[in-house]
N, C-alpha and C. Protein backbone atom coordinates (compact mmCIF):
# COMPACT_ATOMS: atom_id res chain seq x y z
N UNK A 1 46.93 3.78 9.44
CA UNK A 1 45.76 3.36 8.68
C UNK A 1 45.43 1.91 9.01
N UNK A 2 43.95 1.93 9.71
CA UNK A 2 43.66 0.45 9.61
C UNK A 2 43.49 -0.87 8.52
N UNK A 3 44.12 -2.29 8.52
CA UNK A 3 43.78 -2.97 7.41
C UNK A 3 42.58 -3.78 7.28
N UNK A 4 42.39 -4.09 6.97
CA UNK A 4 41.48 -5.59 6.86
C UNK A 4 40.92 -6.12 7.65
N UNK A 5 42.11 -6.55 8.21
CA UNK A 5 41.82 -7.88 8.94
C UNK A 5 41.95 -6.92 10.45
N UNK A 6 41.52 -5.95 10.71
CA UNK A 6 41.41 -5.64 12.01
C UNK A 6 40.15 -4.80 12.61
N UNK A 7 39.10 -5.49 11.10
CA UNK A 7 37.66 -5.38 11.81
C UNK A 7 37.46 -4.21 11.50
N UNK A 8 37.95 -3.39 11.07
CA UNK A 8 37.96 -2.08 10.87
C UNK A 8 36.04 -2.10 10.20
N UNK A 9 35.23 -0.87 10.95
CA UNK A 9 34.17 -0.84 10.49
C UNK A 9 33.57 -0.48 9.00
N UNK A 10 34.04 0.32 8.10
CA UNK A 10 34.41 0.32 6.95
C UNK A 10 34.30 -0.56 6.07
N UNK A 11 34.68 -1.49 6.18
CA UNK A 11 35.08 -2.60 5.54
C UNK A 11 33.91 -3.70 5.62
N UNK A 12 32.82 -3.46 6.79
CA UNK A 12 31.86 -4.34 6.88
C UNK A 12 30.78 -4.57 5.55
N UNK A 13 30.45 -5.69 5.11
CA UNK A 13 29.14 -5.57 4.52
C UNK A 13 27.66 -5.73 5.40
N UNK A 14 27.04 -4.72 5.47
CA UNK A 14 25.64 -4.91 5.77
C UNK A 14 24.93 -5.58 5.04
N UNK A 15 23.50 -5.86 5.74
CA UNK A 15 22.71 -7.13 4.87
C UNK A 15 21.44 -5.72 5.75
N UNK A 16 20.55 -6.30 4.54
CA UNK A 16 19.44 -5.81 5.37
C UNK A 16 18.31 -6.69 6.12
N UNK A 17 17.14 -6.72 6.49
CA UNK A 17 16.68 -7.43 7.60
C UNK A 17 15.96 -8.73 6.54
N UNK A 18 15.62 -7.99 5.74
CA UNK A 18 15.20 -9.20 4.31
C UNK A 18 16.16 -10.34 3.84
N UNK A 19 17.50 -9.26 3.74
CA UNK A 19 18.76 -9.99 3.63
C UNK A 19 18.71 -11.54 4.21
N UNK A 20 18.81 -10.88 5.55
CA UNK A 20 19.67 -12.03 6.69
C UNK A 20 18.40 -13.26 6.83
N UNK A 21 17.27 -12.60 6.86
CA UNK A 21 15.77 -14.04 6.46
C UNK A 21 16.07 -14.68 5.69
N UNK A 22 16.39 -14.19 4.27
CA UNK A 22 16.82 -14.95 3.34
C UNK A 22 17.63 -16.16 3.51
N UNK A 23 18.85 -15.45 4.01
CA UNK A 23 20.11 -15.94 3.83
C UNK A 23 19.72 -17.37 5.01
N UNK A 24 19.18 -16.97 6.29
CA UNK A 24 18.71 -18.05 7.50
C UNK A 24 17.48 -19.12 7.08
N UNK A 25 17.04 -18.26 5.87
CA UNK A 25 15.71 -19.15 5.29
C UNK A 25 14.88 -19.30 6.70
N UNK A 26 14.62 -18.27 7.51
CA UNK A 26 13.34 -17.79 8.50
C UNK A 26 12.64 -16.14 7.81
N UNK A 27 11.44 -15.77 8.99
CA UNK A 27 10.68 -15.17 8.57
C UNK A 27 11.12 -13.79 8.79
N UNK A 28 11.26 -12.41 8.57
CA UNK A 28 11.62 -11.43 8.55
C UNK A 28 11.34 -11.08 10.06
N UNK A 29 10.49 -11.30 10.39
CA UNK A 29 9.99 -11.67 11.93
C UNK A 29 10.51 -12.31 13.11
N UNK A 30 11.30 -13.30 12.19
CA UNK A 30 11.97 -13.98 13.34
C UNK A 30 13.66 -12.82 13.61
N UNK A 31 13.95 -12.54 12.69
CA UNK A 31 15.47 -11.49 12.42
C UNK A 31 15.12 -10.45 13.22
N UNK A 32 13.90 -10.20 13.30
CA UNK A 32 13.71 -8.69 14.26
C UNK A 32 13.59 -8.83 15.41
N UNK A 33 13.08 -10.15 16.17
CA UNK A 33 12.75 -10.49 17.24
C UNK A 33 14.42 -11.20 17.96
N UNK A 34 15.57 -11.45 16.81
CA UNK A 34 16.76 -11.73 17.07
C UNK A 34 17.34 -10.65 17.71
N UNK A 35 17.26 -9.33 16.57
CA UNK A 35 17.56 -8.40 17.14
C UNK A 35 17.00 -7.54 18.36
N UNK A 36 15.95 -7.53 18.52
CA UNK A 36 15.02 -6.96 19.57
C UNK A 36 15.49 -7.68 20.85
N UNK A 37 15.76 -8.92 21.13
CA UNK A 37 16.27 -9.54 21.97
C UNK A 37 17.99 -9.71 22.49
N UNK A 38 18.45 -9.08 21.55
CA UNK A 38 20.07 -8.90 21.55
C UNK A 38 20.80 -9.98 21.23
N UNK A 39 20.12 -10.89 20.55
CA UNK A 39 20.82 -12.24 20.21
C UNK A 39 21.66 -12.14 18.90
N UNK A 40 20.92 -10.84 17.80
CA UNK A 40 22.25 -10.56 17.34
C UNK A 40 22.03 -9.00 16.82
N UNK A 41 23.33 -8.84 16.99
CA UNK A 41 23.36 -7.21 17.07
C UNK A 41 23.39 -6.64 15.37
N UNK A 42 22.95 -5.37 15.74
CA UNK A 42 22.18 -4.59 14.52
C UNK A 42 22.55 -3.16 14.78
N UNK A 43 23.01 -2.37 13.85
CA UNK A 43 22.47 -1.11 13.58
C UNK A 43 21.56 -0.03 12.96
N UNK A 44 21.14 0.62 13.60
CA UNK A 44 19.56 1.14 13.22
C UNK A 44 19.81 2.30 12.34
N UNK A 45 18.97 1.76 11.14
CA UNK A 45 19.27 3.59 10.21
C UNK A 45 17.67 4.08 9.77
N UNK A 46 18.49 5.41 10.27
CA UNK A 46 16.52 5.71 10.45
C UNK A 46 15.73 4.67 11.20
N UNK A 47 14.58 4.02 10.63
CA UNK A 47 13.44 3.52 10.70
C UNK A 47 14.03 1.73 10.31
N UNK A 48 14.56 1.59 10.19
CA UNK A 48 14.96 0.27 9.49
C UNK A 48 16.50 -0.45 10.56
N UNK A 49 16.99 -1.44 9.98
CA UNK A 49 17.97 -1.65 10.63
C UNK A 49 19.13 -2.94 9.86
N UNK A 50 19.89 -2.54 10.25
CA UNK A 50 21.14 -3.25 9.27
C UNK A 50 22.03 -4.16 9.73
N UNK A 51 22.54 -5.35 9.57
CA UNK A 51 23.45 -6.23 10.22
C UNK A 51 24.58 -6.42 9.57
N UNK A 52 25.43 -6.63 10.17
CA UNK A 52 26.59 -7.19 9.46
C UNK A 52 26.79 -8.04 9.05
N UNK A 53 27.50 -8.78 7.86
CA UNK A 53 27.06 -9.90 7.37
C UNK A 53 28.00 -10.87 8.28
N UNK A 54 28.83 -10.37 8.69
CA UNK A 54 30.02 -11.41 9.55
C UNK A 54 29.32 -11.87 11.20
N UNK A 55 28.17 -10.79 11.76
CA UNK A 55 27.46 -11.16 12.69
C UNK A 55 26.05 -12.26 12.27
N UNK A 56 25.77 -11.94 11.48
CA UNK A 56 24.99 -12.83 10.70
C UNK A 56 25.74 -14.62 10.72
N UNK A 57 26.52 -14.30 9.87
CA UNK A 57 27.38 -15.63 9.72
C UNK A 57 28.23 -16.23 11.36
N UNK A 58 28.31 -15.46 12.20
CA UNK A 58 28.64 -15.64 13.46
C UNK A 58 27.32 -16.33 14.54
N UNK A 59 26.34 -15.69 14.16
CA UNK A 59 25.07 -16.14 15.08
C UNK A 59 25.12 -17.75 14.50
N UNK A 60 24.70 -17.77 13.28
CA UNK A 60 24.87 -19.17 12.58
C UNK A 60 25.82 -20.43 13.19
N UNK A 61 26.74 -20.01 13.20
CA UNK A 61 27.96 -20.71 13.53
C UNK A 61 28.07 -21.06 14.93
N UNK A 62 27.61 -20.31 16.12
CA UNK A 62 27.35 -20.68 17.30
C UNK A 62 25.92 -21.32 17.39
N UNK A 63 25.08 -21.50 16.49
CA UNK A 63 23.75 -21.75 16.64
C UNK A 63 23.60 -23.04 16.17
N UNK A 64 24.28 -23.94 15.54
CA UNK A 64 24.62 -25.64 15.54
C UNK A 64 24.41 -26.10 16.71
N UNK A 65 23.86 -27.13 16.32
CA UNK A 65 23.96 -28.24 17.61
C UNK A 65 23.63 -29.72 17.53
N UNK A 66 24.10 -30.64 17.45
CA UNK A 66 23.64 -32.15 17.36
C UNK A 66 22.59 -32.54 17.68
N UNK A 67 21.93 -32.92 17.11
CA UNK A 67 20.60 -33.93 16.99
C UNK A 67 20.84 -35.21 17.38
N UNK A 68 21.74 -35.76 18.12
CA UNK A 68 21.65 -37.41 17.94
C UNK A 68 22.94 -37.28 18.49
């Protein structure tokens, strides 16, 4: 049995595409065009599409960069 901490898919929380705008404070528009471009990955249900919140928080985290 897989635990925790080994990513196990199960265990993920999804966000939805409203979600992750929110959370980035951009436009629902810009999250789809993230995903549409493969910059961050998504799974599609039905008609709609779902992220993980740990890829979410991962795009973020590589997406810093110094100003000065």
């Amino acid at each position: 049995m897989a635990n925790s901490s080994s990513g196990d898919i199960s265990d993920a929380k999804f966000l939805t595409v409203a979600e992750v705008a929110a959370m980035m404070r951009v436009s629902k528009m810009t999250v789809y065009r993230l995903v549409h471009n493969g910059d961050l990955p998504a799974v599609r249900v039905g008609r709609s599409f779902r992220v993980r919140e740990e890829d979410a928080n991962e795009y973020l985290r590589n997406s810093y960069f110094n100003a000065g």
